[in-house]
Protein backbone atom coordinates (compact mmCIF):
# COMPACT_ATOMS: atom_id res chain seq x y z
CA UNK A 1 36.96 74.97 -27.19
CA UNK A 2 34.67 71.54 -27.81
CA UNK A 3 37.22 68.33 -27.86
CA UNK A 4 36.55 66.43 -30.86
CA UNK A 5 35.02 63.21 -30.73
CA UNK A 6 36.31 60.19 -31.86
CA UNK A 7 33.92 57.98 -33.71
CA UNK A 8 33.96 54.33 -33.08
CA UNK A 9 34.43 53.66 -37.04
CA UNK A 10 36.70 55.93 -38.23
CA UNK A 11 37.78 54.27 -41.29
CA UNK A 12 41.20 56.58 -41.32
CA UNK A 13 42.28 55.21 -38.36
CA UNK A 14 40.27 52.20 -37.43
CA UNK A 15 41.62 48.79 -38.35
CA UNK A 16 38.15 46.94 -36.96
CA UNK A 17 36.02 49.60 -38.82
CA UNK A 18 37.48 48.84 -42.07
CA UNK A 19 37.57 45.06 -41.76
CA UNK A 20 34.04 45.22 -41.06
CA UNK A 21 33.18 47.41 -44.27
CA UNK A 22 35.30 44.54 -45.96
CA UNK A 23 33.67 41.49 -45.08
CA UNK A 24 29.96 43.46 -44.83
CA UNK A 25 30.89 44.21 -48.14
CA UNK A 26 31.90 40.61 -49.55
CA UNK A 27 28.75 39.31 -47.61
CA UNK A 28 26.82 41.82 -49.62
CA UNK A 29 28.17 40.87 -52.73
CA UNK A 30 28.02 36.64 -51.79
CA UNK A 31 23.95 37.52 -51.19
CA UNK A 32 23.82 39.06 -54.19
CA UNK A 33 25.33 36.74 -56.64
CA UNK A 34 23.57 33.27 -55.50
CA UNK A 35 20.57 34.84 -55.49
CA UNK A 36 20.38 36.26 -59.05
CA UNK A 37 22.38 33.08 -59.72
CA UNK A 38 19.27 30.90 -58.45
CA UNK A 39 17.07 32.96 -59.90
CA UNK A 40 18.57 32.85 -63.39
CA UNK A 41 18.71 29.47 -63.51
CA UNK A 42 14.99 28.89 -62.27
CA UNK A 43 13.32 30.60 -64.85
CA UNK A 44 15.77 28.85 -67.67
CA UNK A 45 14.78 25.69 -66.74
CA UNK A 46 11.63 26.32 -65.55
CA UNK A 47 11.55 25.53 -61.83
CA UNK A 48 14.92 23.02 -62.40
CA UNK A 49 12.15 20.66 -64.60
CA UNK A 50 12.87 21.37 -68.23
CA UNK A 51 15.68 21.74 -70.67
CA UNK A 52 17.17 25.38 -71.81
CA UNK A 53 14.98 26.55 -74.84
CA UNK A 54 15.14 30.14 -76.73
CA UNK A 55 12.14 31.09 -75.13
CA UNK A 56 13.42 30.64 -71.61
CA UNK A 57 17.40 32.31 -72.29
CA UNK A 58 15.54 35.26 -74.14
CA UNK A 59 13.08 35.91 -70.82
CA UNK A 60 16.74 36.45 -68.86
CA UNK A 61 18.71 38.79 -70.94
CA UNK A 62 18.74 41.18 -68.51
CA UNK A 63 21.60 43.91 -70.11
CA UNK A 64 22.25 45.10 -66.69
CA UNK A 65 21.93 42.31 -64.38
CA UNK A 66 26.33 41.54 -65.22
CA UNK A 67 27.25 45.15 -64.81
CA UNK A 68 25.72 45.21 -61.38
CA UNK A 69 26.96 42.30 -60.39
CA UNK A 70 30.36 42.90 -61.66
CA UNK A 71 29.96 46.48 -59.23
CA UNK A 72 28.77 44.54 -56.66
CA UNK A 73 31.49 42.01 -56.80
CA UNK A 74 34.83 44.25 -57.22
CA UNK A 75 37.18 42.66 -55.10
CA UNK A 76 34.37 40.65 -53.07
CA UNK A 77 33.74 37.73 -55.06
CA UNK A 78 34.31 34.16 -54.10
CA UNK A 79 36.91 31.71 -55.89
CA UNK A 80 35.32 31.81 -59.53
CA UNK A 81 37.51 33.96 -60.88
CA UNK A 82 35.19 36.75 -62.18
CA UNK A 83 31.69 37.16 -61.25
CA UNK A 84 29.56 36.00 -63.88
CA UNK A 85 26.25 33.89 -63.81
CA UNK A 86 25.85 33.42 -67.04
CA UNK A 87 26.66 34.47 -71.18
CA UNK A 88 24.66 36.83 -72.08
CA UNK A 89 23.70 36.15 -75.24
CA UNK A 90 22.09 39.52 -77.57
CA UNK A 91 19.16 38.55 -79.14
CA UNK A 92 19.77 38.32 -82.65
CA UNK A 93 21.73 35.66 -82.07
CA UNK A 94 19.79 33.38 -79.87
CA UNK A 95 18.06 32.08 -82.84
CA UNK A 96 20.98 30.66 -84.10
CA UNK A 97 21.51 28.36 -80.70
CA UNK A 98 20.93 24.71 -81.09
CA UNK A 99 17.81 24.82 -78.28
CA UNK A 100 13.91 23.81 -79.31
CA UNK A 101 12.36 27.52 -79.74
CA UNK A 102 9.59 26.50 -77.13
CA UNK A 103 8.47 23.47 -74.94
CA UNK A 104 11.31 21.65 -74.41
CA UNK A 105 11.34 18.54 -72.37
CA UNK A 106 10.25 18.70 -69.14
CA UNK A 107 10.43 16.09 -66.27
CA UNK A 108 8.07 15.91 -63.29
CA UNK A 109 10.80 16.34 -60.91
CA UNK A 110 13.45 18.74 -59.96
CA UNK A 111 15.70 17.26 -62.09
CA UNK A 112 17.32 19.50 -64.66
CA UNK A 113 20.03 21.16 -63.05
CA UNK A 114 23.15 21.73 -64.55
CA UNK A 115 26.89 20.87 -63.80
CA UNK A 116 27.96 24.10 -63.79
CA UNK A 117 25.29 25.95 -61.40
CA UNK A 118 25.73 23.46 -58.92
CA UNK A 119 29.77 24.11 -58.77
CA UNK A 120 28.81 27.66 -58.84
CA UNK A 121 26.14 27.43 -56.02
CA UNK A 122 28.90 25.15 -54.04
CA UNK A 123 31.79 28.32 -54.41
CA UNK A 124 29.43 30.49 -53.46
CA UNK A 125 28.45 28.78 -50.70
CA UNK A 126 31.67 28.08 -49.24
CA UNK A 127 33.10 31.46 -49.29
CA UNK A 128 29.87 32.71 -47.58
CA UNK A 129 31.17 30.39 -44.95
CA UNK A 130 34.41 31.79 -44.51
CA UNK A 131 32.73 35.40 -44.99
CA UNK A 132 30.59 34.65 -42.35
CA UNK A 133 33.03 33.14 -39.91
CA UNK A 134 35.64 36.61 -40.97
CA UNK A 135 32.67 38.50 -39.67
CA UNK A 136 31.98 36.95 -36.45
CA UNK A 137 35.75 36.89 -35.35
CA UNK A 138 35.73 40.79 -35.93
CA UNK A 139 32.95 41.12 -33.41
CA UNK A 140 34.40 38.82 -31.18
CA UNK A 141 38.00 40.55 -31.81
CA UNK A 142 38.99 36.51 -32.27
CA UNK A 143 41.94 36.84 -34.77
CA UNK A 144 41.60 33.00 -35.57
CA UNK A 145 38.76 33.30 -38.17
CA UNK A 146 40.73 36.00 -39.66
CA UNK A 147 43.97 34.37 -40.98
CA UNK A 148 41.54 31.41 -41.84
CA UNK A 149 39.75 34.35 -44.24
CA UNK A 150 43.08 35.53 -44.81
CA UNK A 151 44.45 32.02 -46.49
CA UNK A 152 41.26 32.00 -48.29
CA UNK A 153 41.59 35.46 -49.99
CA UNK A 154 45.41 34.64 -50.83
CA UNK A 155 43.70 31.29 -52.57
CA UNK A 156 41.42 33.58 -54.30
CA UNK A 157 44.06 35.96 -55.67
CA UNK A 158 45.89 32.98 -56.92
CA UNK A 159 42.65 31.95 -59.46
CA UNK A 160 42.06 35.61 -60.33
CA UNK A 161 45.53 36.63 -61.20
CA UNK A 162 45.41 33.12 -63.01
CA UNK A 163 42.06 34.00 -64.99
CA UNK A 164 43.35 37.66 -65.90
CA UNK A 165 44.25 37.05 -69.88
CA UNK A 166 41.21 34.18 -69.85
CA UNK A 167 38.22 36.14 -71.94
CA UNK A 168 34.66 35.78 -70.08
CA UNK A 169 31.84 36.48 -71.28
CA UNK A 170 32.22 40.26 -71.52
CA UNK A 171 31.41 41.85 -74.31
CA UNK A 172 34.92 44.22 -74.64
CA UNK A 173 38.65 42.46 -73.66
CA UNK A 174 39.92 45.51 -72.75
CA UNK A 175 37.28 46.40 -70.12
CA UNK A 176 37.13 42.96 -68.90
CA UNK A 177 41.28 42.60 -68.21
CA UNK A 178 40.78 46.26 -66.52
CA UNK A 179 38.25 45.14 -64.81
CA UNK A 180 40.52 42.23 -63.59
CA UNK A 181 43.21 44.26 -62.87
CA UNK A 182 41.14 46.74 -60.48
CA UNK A 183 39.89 43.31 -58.68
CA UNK A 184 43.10 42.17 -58.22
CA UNK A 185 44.76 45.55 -56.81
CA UNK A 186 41.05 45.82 -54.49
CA UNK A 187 42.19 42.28 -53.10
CA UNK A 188 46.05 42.99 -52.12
CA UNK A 189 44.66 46.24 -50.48
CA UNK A 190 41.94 44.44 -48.27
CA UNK A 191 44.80 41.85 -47.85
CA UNK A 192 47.22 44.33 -46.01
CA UNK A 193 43.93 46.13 -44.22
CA UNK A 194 43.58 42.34 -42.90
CA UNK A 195 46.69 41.45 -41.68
CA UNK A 196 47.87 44.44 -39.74
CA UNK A 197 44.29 43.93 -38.04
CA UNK A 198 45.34 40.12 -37.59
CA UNK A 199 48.70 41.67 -36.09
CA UNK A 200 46.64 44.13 -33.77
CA UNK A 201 44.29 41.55 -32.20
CA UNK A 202 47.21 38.69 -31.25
CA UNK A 203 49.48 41.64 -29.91
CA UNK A 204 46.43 42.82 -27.89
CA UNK A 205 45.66 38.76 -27.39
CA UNK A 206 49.24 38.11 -26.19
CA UNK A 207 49.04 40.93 -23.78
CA UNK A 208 45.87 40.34 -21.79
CA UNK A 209 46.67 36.11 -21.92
CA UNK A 210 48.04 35.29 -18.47
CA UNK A 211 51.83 33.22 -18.84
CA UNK A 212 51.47 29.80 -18.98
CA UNK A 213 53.47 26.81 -16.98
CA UNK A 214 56.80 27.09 -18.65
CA UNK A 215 56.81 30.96 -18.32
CA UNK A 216 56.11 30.83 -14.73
CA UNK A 217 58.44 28.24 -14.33
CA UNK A 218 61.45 30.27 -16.00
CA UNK A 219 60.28 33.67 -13.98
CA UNK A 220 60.72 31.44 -10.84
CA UNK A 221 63.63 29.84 -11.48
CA UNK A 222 65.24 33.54 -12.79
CA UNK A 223 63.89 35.05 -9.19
CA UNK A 224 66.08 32.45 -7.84
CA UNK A 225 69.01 32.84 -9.86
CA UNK A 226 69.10 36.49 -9.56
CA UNK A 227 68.55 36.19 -5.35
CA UNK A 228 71.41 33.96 -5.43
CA UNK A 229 73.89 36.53 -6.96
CA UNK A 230 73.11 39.05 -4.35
CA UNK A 231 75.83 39.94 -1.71
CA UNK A 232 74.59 38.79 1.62
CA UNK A 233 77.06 40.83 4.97
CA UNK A 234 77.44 39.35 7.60
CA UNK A 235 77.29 41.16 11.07
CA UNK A 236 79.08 39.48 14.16
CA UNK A 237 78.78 40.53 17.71
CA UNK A 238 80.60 37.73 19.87
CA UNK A 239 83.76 39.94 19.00
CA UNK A 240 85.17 42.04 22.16
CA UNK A 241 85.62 45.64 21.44
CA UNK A 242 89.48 46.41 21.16
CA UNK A 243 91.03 47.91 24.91
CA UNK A 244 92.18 50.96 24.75
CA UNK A 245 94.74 52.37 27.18
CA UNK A 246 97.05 55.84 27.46
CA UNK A 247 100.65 55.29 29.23
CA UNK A 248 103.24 57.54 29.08
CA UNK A 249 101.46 59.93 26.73
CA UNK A 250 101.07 56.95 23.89
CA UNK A 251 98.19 55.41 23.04
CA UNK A 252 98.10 51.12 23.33
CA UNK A 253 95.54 48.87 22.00
């Protein structure tokens, strides 16, 4: 009968294999949203030189660049508390935005960039960082960079159960507090995936680490406690062997 072979990511079984399909996964989704995010706001203001106009927001609405990225994102974004890049705004109503219709001011320099992408571009950034270091302590089985990713996804579930009732730009309230809710539940899940594997590497960590000074000094000093308590016998031979002699039929020592 052929054994059956066990695969090196089983995701039933395998703590590692899952916590790398979690932060592959939330690097996937980090890649994703600051590049549309970059690339949204580069064509709105026209290579970061000029102001918003109609012209520009209408050559972006893109109806299924926000579903994709709220796919992409479920239970992978960073701290903005839903992953959005921008308000979609239909077209009819564009025309009723207080922008110039067409050439709006431009400068010579990269100069028009807004507030709000760069705080954007900066959370995006920094959990790519701690993304990037949750990844490399998986491979290096280094459960460090794990509860620092850890910490960070607690942070995160903070600001999205905090932004659950707050409406984004989504068109229906009911899909987009679902949607929330599914995030949040996605997050406690890879939370508990996370910290039993945190629990597995510094148990395997604690095992292979050799004991330091104090141990060795207490398994010494317990070697010489416990040899202390032993019984030690003691044999002498300088005593004579008792004389033994028969008279009369009785026996005298």
């Amino acid at each position: 009968m052929r054994a059956k072979t066990k695969w090196c990511f089983d995701l039933r079984s395998n703590l590692r294999a899952k916590n790398f399909v979690i932060g592959y996964w939330h690097l996937i989704a980090g890649l994703f949203s600051t590049v549309f995010h970059l690339m949204v706001a580069y064509i709105l203001t026209d290579g970061f030189r000029c102001e918003t106009s109609k012209e520009s927001l209408r050559a972006v609405q893109w109806s299924w660049l926000e579903p994709f990225l709220l796919c992409t994102n479920m239970g992978a974004h960073g701290f903005y508390p839903y992953p959005l890049i921008f308000n979609y705004h239909p077209n009819p109503n564009i025309q009723y935005l207080s922008l110039p219709e067409d050439k709006p001011p431009c400068h010579t320099v990269m100069s028009v960039i807004y507030v709000n992408d760069i705080m954007y571009f900066l959370f995006n950034v920094l959990w790519m960082c701690f993304v990037l270091s949750y990844i490399i302590g998986i491979h290096k089985r280094d459960p460090g960079p794990l509860i620092t990713f850890f910490i960070a996804t607690c942070i995160k579930l903070v600001f999205q159960v905090k932004g659950v009732f707050e409406q984004s730009s989504f068109g229906n309230a009911f899909l987009d507090i679902l949607y929330k809710i599914v995030d949040i539940c996605l997050i406690v899940i890879f939370l508990q995936i996370i910290l039993k594997h945190i629990k597995e590497l510094r148990k395997d960590k604690n095992r292979k680490q050799p004991p330091g000074f104090f141990e060795n000094l207490y398994i010494v000093m317990k070697a010489k406690e416990e040899k202390r308590k032993e019984p030690v016998f003691t044999i002498s031979y300088n005593e004579k062997p008792p004389i033994i002699e028969e008279k009369e039929g009785k026996v005298l020592i």
